[in-house]
PDB file of N, CA and C in Angstrom:
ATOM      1  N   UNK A   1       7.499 -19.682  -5.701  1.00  0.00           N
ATOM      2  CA  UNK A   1       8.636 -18.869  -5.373  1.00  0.00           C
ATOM      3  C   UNK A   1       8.642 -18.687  -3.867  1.00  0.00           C
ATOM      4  N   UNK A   2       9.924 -18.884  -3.313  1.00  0.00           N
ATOM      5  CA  UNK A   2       9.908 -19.000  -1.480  1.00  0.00           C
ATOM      6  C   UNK A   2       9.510 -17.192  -1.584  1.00  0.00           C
ATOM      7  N   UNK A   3       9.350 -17.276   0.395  1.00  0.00           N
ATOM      8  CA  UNK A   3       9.358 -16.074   0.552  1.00  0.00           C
ATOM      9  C   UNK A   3      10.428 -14.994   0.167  1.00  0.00           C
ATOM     10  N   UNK A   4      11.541 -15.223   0.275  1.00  0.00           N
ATOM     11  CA  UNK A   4      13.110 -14.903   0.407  1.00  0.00           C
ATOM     12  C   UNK A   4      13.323 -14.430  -1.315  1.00  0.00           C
ATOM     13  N   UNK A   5      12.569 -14.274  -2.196  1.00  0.00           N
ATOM     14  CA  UNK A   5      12.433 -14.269  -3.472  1.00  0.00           C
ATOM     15  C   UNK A   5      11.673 -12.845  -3.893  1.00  0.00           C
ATOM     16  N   UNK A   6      11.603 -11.922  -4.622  1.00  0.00           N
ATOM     17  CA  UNK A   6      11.146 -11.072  -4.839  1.00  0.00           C
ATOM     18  C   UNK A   6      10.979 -10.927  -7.118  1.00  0.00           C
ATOM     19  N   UNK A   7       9.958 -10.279  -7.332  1.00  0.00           N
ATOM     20  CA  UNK A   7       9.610 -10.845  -8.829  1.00  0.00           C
ATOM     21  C   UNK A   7       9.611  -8.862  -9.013  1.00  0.00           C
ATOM     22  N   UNK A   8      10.076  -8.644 -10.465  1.00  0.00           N
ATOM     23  CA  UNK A   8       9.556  -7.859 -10.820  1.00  0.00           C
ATOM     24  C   UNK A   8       9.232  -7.640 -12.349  1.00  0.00           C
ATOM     25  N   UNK A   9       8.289  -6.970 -13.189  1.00  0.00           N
ATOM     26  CA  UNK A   9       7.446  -7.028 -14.522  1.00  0.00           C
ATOM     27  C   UNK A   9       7.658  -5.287 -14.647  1.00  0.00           C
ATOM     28  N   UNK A  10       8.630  -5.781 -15.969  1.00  0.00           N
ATOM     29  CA  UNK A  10       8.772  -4.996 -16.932  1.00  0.00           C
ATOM     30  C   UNK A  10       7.704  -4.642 -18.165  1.00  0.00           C
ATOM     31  N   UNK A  11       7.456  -3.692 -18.400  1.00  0.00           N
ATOM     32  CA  UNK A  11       5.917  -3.242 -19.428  1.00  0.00           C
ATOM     33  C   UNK A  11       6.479  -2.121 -20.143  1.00  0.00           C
ATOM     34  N   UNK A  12       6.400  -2.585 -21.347  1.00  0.00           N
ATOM     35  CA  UNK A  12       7.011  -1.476 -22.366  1.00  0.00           C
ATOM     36  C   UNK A  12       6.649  -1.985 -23.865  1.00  0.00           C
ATOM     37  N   UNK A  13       7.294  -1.324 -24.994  1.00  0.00           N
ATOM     38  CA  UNK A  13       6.474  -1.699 -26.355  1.00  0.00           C
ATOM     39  C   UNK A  13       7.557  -2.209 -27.049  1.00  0.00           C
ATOM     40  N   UNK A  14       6.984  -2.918 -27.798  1.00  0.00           N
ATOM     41  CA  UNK A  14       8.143  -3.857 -29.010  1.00  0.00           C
ATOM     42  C   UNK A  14       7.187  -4.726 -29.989  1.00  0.00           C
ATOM     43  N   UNK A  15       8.056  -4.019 -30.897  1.00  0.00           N
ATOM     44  CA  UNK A  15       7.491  -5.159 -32.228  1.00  0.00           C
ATOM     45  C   UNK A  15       8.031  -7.068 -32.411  1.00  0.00           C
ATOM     46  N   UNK A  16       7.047  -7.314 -32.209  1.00  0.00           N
ATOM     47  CA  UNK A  16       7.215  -8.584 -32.213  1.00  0.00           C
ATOM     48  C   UNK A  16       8.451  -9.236 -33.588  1.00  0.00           C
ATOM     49  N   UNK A  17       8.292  -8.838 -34.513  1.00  0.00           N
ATOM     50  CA  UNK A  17       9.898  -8.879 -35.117  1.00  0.00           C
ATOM     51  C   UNK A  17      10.847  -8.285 -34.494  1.00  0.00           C
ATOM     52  N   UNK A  18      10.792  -8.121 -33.116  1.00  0.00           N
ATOM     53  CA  UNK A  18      11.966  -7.640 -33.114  1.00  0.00           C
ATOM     54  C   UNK A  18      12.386  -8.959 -31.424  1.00  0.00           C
ATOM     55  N   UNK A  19      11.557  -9.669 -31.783  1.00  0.00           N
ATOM     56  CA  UNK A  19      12.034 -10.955 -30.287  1.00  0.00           C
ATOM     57  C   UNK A  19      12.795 -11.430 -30.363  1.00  0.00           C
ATOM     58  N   UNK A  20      13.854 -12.020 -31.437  1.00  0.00           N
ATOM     59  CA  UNK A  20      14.887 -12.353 -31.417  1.00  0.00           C
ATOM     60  C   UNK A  20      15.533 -11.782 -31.067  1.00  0.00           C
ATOM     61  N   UNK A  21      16.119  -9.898 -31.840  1.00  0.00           N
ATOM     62  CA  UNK A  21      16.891  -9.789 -31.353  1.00  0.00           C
ATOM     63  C   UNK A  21      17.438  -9.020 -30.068  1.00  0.00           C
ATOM     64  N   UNK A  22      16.256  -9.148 -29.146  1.00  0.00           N
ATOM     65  CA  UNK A  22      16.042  -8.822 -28.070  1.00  0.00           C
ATOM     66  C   UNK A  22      16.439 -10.142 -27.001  1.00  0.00           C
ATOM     67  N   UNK A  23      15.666 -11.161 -27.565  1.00  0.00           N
ATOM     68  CA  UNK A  23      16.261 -12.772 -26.741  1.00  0.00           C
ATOM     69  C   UNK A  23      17.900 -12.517 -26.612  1.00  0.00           C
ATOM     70  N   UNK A  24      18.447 -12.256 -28.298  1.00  0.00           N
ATOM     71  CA  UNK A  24      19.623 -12.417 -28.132  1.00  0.00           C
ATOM     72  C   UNK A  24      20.410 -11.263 -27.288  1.00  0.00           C
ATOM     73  N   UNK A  25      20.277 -10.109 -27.700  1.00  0.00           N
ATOM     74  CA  UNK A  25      20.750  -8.933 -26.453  1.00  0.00           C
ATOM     75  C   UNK A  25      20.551  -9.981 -25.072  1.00  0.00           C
ATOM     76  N   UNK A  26      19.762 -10.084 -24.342  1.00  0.00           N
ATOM     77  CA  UNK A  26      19.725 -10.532 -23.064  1.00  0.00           C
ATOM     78  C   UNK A  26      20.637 -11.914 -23.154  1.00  0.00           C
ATOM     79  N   UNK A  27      20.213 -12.546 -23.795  1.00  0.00           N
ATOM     80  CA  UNK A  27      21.311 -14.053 -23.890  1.00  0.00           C
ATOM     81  C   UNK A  27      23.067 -13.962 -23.566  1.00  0.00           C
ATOM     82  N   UNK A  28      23.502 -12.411 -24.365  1.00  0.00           N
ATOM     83  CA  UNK A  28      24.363 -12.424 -23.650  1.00  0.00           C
ATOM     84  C   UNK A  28      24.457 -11.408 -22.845  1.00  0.00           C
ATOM     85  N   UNK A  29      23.889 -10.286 -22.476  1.00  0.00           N
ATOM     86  CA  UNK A  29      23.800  -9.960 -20.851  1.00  0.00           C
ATOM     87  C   UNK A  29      23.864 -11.040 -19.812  1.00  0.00           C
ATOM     88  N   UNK A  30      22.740 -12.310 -20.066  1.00  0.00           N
ATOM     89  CA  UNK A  30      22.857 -13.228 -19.119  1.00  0.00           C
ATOM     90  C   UNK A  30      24.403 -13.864 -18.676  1.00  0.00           C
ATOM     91  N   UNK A  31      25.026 -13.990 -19.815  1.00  0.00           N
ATOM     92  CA  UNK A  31      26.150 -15.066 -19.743  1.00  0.00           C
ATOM     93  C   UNK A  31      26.931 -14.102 -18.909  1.00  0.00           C
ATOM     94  N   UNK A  32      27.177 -12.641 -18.322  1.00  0.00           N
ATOM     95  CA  UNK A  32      28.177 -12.093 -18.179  1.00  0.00           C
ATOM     96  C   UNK A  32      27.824 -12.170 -16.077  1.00  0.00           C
ATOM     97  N   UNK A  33      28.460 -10.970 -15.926  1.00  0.00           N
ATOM     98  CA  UNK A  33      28.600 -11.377 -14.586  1.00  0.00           C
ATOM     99  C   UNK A  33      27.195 -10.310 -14.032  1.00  0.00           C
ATOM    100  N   UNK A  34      26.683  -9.289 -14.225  1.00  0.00           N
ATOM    101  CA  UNK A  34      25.214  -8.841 -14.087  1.00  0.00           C
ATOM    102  C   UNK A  34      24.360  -9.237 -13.088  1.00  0.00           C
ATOM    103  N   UNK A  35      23.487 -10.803 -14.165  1.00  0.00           N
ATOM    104  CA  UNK A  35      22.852 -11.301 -13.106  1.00  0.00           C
ATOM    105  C   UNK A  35      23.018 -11.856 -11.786  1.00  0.00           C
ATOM    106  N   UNK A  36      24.125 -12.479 -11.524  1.00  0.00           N
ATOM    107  CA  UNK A  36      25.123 -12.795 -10.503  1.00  0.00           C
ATOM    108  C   UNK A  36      25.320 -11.345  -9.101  1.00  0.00           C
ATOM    109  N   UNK A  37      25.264 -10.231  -9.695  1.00  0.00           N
ATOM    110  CA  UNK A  37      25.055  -9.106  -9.100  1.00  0.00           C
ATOM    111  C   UNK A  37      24.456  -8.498  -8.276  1.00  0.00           C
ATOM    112  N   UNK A  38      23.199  -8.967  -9.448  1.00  0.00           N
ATOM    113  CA  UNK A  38      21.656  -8.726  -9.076  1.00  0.00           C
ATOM    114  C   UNK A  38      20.570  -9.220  -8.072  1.00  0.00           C
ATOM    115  N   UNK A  39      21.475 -10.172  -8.096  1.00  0.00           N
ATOM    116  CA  UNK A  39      20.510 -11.628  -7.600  1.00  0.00           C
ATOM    117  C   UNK A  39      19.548 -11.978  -8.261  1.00  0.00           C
ATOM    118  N   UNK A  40      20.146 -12.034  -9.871  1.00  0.00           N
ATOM    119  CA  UNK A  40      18.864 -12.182 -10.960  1.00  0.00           C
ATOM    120  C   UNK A  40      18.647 -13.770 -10.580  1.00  0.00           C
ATOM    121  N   UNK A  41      17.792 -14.362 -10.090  1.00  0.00           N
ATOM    122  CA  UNK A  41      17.576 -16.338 -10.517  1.00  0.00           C
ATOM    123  C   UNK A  41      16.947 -16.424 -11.916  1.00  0.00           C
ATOM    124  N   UNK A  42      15.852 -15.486 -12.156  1.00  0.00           N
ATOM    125  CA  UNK A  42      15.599 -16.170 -13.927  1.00  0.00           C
ATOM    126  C   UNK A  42      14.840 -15.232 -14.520  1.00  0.00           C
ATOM    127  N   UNK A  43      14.633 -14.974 -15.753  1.00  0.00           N
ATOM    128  CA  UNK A  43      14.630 -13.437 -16.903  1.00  0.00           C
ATOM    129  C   UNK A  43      13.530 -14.903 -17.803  1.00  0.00           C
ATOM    130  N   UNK A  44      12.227 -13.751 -17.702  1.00  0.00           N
ATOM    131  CA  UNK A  44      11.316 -14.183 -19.364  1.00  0.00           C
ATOM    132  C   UNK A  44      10.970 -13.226 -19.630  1.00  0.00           C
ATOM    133  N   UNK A  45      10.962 -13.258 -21.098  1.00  0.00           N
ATOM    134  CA  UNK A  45      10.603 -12.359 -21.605  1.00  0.00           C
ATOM    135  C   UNK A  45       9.023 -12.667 -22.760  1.00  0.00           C
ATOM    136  N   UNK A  46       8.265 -11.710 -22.406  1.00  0.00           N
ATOM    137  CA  UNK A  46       7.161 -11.898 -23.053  1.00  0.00           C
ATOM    138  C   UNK A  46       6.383 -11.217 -24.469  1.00  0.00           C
ATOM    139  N   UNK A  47       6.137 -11.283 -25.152  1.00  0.00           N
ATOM    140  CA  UNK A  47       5.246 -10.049 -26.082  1.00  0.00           C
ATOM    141  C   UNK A  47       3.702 -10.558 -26.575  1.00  0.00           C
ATOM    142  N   UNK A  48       3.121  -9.230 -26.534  1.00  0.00           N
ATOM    143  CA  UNK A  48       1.811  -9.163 -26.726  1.00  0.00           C
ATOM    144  C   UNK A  48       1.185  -8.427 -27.624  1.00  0.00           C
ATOM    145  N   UNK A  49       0.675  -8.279 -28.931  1.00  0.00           N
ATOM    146  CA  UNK A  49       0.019  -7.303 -29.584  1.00  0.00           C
ATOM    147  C   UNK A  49       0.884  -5.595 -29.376  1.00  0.00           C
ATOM    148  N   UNK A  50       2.409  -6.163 -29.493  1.00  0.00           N
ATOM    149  CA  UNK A  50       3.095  -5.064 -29.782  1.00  0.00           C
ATOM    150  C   UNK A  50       3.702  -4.451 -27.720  1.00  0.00           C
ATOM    151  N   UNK A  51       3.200  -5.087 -27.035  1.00  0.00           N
ATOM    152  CA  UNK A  51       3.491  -4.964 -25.646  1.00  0.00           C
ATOM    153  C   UNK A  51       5.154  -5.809 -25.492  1.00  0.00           C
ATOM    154  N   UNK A  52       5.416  -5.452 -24.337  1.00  0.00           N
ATOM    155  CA  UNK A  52       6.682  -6.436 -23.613  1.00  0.00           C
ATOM    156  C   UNK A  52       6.459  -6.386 -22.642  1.00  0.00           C
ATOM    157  N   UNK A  53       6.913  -7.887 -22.080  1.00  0.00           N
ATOM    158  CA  UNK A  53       6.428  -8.004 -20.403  1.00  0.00           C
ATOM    159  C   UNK A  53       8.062  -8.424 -20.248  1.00  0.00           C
ATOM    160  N   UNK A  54       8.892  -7.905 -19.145  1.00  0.00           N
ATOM    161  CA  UNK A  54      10.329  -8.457 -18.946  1.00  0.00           C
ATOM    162  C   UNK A  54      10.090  -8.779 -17.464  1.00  0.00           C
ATOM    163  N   UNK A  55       9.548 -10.194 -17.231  1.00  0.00           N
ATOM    164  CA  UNK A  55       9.441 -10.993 -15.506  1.00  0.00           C
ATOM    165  C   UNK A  55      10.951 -11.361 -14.936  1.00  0.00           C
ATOM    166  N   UNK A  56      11.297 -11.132 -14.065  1.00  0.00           N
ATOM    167  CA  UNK A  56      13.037 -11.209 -13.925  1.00  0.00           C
ATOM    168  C   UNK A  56      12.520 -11.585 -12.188  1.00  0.00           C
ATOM    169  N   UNK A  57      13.059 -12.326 -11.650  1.00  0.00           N
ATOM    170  CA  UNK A  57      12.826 -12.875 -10.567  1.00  0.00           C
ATOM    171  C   UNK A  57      13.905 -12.830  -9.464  1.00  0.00           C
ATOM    172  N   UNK A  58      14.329 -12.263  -8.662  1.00  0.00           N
ATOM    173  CA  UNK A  58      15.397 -12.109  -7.439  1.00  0.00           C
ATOM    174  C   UNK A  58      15.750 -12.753  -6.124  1.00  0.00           C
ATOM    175  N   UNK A  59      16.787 -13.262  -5.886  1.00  0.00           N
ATOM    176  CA  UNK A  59      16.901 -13.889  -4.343  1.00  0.00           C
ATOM    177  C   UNK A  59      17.250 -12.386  -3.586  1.00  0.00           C
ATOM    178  N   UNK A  60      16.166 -12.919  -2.548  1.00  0.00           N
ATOM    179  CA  UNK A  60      15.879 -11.473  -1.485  1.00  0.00           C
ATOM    180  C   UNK A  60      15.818 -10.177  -1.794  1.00  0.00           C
ATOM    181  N   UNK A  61      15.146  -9.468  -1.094  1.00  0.00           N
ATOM    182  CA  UNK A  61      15.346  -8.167  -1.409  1.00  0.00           C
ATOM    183  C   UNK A  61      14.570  -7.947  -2.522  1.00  0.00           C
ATOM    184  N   UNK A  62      14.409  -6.350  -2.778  1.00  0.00           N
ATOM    185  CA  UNK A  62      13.315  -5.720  -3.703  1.00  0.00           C
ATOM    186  C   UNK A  62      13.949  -5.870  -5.065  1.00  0.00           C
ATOM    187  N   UNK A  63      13.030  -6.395  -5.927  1.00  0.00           N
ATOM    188  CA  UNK A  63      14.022  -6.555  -7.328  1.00  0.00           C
ATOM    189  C   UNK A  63      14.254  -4.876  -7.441  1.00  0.00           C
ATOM    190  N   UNK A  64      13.613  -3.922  -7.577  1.00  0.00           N
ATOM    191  CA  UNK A  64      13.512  -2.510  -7.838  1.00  0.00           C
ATOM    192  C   UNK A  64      14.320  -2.174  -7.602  1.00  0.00           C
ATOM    193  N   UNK A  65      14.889  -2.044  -6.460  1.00  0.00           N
ATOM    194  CA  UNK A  65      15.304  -1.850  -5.870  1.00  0.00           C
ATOM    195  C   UNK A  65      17.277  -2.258  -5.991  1.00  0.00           C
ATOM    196  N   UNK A  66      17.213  -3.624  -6.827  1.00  0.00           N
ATOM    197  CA  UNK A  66      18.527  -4.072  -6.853  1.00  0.00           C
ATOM    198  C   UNK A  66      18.444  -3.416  -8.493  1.00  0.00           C
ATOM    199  N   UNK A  67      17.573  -2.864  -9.147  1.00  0.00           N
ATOM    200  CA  UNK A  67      17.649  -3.012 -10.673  1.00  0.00           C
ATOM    201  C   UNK A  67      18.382  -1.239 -10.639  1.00  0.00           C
ATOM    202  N   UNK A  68      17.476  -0.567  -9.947  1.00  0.00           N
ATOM    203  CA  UNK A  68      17.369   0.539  -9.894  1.00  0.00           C
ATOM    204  C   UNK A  68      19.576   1.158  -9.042  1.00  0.00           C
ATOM    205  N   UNK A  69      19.809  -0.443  -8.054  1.00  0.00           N
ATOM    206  CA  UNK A  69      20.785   0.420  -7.891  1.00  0.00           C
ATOM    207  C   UNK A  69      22.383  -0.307  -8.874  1.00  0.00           C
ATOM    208  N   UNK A  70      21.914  -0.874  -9.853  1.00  0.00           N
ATOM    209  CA  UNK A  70      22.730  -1.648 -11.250  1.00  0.00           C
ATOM    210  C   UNK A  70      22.784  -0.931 -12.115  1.00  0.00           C
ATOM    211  N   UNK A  71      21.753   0.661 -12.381  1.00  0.00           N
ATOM    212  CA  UNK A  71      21.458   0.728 -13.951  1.00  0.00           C
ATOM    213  C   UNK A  71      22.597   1.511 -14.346  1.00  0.00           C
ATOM    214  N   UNK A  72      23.813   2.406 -13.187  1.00  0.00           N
ATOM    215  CA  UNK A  72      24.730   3.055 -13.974  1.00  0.00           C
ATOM    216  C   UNK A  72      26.032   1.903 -14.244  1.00  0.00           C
ATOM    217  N   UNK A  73      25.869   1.022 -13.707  1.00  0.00           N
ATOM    218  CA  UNK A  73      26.546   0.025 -14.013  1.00  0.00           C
ATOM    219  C   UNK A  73      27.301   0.084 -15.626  1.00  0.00           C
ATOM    220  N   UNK A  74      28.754  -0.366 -16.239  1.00  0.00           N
ATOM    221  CA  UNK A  74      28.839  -0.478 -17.793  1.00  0.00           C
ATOM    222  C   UNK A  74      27.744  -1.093 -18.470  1.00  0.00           C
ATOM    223  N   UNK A  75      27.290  -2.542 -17.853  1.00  0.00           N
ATOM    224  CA  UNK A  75      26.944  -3.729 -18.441  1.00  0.00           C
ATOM    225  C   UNK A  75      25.592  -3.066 -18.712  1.00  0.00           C
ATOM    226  N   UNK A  76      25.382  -2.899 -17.514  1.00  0.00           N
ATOM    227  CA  UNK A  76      23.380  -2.599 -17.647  1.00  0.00           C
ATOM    228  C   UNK A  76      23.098  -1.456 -18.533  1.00  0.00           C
ATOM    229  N   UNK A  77      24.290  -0.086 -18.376  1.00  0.00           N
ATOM    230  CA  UNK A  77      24.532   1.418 -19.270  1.00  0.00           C
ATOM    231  C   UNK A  77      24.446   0.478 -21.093  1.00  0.00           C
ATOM    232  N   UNK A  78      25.067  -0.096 -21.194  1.00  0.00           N
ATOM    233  CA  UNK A  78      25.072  -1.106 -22.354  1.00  0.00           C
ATOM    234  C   UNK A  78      24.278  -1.863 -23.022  1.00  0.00           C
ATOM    235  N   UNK A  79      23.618  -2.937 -21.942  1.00  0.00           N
ATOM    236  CA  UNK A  79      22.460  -3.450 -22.855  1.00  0.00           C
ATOM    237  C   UNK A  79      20.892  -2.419 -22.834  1.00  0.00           C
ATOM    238  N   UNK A  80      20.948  -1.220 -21.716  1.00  0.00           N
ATOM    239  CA  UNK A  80      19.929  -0.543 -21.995  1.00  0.00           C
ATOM    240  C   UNK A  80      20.123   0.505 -23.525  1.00  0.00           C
ATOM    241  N   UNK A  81      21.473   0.866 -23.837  1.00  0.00           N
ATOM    242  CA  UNK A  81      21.482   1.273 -25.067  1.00  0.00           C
ATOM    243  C   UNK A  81      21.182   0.694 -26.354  1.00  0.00           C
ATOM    244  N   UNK A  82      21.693  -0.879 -26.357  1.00  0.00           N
ATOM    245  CA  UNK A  82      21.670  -1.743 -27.280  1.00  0.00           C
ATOM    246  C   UNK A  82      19.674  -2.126 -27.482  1.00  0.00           C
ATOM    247  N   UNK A  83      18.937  -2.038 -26.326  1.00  0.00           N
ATOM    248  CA  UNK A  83      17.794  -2.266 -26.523  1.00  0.00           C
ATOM    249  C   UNK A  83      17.032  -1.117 -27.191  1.00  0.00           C
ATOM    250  N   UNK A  84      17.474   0.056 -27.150  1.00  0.00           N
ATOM    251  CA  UNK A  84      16.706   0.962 -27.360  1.00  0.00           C
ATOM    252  C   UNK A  84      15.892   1.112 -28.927  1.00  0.00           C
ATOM    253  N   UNK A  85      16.754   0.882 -29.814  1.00  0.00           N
ATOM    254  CA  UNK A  85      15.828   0.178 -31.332  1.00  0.00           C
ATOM    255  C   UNK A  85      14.850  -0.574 -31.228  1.00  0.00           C
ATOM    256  N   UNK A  86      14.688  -1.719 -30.487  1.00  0.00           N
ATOM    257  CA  UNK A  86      13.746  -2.343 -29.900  1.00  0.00           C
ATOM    258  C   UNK A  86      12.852  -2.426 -29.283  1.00  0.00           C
ATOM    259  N   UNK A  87      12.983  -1.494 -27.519  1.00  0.00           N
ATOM    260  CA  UNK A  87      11.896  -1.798 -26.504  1.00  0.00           C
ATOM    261  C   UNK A  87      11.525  -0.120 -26.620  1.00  0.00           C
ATOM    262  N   UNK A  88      10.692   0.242 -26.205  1.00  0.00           N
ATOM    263  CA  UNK A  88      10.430   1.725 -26.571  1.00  0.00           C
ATOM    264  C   UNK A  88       9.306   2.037 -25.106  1.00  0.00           C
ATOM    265  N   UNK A  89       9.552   2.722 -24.005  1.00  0.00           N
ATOM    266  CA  UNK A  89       8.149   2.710 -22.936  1.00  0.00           C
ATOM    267  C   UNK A  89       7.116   2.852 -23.449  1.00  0.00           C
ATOM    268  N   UNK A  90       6.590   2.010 -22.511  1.00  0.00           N
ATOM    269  CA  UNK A  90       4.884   2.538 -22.491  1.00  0.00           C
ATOM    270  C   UNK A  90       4.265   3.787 -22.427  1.00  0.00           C
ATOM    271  N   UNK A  91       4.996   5.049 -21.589  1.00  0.00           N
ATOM    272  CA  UNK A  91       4.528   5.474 -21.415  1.00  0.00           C
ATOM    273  C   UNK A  91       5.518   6.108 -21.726  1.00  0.00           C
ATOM    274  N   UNK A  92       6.145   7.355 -22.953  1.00  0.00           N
ATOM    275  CA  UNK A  92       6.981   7.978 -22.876  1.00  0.00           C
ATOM    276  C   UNK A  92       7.084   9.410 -21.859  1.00  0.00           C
ATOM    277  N   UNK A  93       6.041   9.842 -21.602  1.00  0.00           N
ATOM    278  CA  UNK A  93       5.444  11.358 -21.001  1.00  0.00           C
ATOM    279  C   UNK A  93       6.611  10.673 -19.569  1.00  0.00           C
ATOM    280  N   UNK A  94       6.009   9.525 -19.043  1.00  0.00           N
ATOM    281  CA  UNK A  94       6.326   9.744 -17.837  1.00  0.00           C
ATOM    282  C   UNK A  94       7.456   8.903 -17.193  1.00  0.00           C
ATOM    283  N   UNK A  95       7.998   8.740 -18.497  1.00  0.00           N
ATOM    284  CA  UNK A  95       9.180   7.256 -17.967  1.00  0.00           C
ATOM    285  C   UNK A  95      10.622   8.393 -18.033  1.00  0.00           C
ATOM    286  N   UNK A  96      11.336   8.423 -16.430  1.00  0.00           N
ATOM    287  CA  UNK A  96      12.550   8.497 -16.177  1.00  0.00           C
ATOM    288  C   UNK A  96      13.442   7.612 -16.042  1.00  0.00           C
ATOM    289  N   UNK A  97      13.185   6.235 -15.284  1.00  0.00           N
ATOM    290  CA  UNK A  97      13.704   5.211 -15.002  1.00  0.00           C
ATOM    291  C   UNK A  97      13.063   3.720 -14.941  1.00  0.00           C
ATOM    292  N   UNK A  98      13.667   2.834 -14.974  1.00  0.00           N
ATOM    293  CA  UNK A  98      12.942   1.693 -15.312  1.00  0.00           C
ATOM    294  C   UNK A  98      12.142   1.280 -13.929  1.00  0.00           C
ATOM    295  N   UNK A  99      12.086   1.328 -13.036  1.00  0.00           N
ATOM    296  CA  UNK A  99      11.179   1.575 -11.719  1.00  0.00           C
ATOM    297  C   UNK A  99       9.985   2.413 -12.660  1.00  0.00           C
ATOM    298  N   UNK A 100       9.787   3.348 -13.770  1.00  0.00           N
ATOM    299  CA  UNK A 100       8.543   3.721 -14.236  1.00  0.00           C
ATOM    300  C   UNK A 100       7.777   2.949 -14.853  1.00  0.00           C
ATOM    301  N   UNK A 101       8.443   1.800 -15.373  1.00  0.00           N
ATOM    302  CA  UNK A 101       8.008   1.051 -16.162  1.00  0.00           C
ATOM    303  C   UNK A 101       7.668  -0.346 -15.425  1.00  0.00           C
ATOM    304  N   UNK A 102       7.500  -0.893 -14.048  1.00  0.00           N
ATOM    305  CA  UNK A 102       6.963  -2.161 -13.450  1.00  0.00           C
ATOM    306  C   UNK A 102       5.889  -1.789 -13.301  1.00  0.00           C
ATOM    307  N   UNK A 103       5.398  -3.026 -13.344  1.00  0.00           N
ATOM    308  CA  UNK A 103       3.757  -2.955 -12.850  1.00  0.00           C
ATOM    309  C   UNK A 103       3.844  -3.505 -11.557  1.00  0.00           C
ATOM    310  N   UNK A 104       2.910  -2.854 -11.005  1.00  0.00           N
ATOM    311  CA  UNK A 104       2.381  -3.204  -9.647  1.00  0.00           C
ATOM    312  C   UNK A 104       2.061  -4.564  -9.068  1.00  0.00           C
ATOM    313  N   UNK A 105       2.494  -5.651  -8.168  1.00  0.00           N
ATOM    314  CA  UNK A 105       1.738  -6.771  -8.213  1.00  0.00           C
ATOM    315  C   UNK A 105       0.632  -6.173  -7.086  1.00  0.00           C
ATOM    316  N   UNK A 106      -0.819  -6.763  -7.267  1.00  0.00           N
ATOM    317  CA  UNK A 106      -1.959  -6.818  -6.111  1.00  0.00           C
ATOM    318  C   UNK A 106      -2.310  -8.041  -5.624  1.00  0.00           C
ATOM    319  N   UNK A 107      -1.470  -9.273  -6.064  1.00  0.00           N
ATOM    320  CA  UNK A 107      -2.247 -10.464  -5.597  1.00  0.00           C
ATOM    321  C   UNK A 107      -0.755 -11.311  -5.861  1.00  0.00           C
ATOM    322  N   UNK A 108      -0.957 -12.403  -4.789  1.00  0.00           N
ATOM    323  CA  UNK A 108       0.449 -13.414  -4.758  1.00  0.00           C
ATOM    324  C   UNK A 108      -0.359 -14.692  -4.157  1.00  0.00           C
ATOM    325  N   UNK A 109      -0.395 -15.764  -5.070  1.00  0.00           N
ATOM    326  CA  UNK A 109      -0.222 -16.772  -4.215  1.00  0.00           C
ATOM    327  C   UNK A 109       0.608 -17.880  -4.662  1.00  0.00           C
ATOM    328  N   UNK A 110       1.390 -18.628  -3.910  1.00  0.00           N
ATOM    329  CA  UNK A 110       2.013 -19.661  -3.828  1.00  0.00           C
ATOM    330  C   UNK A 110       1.616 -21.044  -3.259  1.00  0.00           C
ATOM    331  N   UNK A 111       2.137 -21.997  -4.056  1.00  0.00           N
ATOM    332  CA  UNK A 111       1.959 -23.241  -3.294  1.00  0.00           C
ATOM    333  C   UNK A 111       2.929 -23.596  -2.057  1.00  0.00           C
ATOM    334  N   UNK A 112       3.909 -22.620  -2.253  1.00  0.00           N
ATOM    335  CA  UNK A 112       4.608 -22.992  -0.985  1.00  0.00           C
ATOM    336  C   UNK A 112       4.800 -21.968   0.201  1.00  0.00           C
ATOM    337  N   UNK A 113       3.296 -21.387  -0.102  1.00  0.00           N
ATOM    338  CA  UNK A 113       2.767 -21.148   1.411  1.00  0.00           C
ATOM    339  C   UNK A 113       1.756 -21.527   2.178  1.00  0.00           C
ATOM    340  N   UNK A 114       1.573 -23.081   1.561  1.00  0.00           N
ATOM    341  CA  UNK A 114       0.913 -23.774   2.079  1.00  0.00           C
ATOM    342  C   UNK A 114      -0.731 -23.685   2.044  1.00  0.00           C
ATOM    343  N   UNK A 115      -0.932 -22.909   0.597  1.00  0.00           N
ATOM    344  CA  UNK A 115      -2.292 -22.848   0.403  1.00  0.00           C
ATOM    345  C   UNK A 115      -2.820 -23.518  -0.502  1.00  0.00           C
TER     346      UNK A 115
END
């Protein structure tokens, strides 16, 4: 990922029956105009022993930062309702906003910084 690129990881809970219809919620979030917005370049989604990892990747700028200023948005007000049967925080005590829910990166390396 160039420099000019910014990544951010979503961590929250979901039952693994429930990946489809979570793929599909986002499948069509994707198709609409959103990511285009965002400067989303590309959305995976992961699960683990009942975990969710949502990696969403950005041209420039802080993904947090672009997520955080989308969420009153219709589209985003929308598919965060539509997920809610589904993704549930990690941490309910302390989750206000989805900025509560990234994890931290401590380590980056790339091949195309020449290492």
């Amino acid at each position: 990922m160039s420099a000019d690129r910014h990544s951010t990881l979503i961590v929250a809970r979901m039952d693994a029956a429930s990946s489809a219809d979570v793929a599909g919620l986002f499948a069509e979030f994707d198709q609409g105009g959103m990511p285009g917005l965002m400067g989303t370049r590309r959305r995976q989604l992961f699960h683990y022993r009942g975990l969710y990892f949502h990696l969403q990747d950005f041209d420039g700028g802080e993904g947090a930062e672009r997520i955080e200023a989308a969420k009153g948005r219709a589209e985003f007000v929308r598919i965060s309702a539509d997920l809610k049967p589904f993704i549930t925080a990690y941490d309910p005590e302390t989750w206000r906003s989805p900025k509560d829910a990234m994890a931290e990166r401590f380590y980056h390396w790339s091949a195309e910084q020449g290492g």
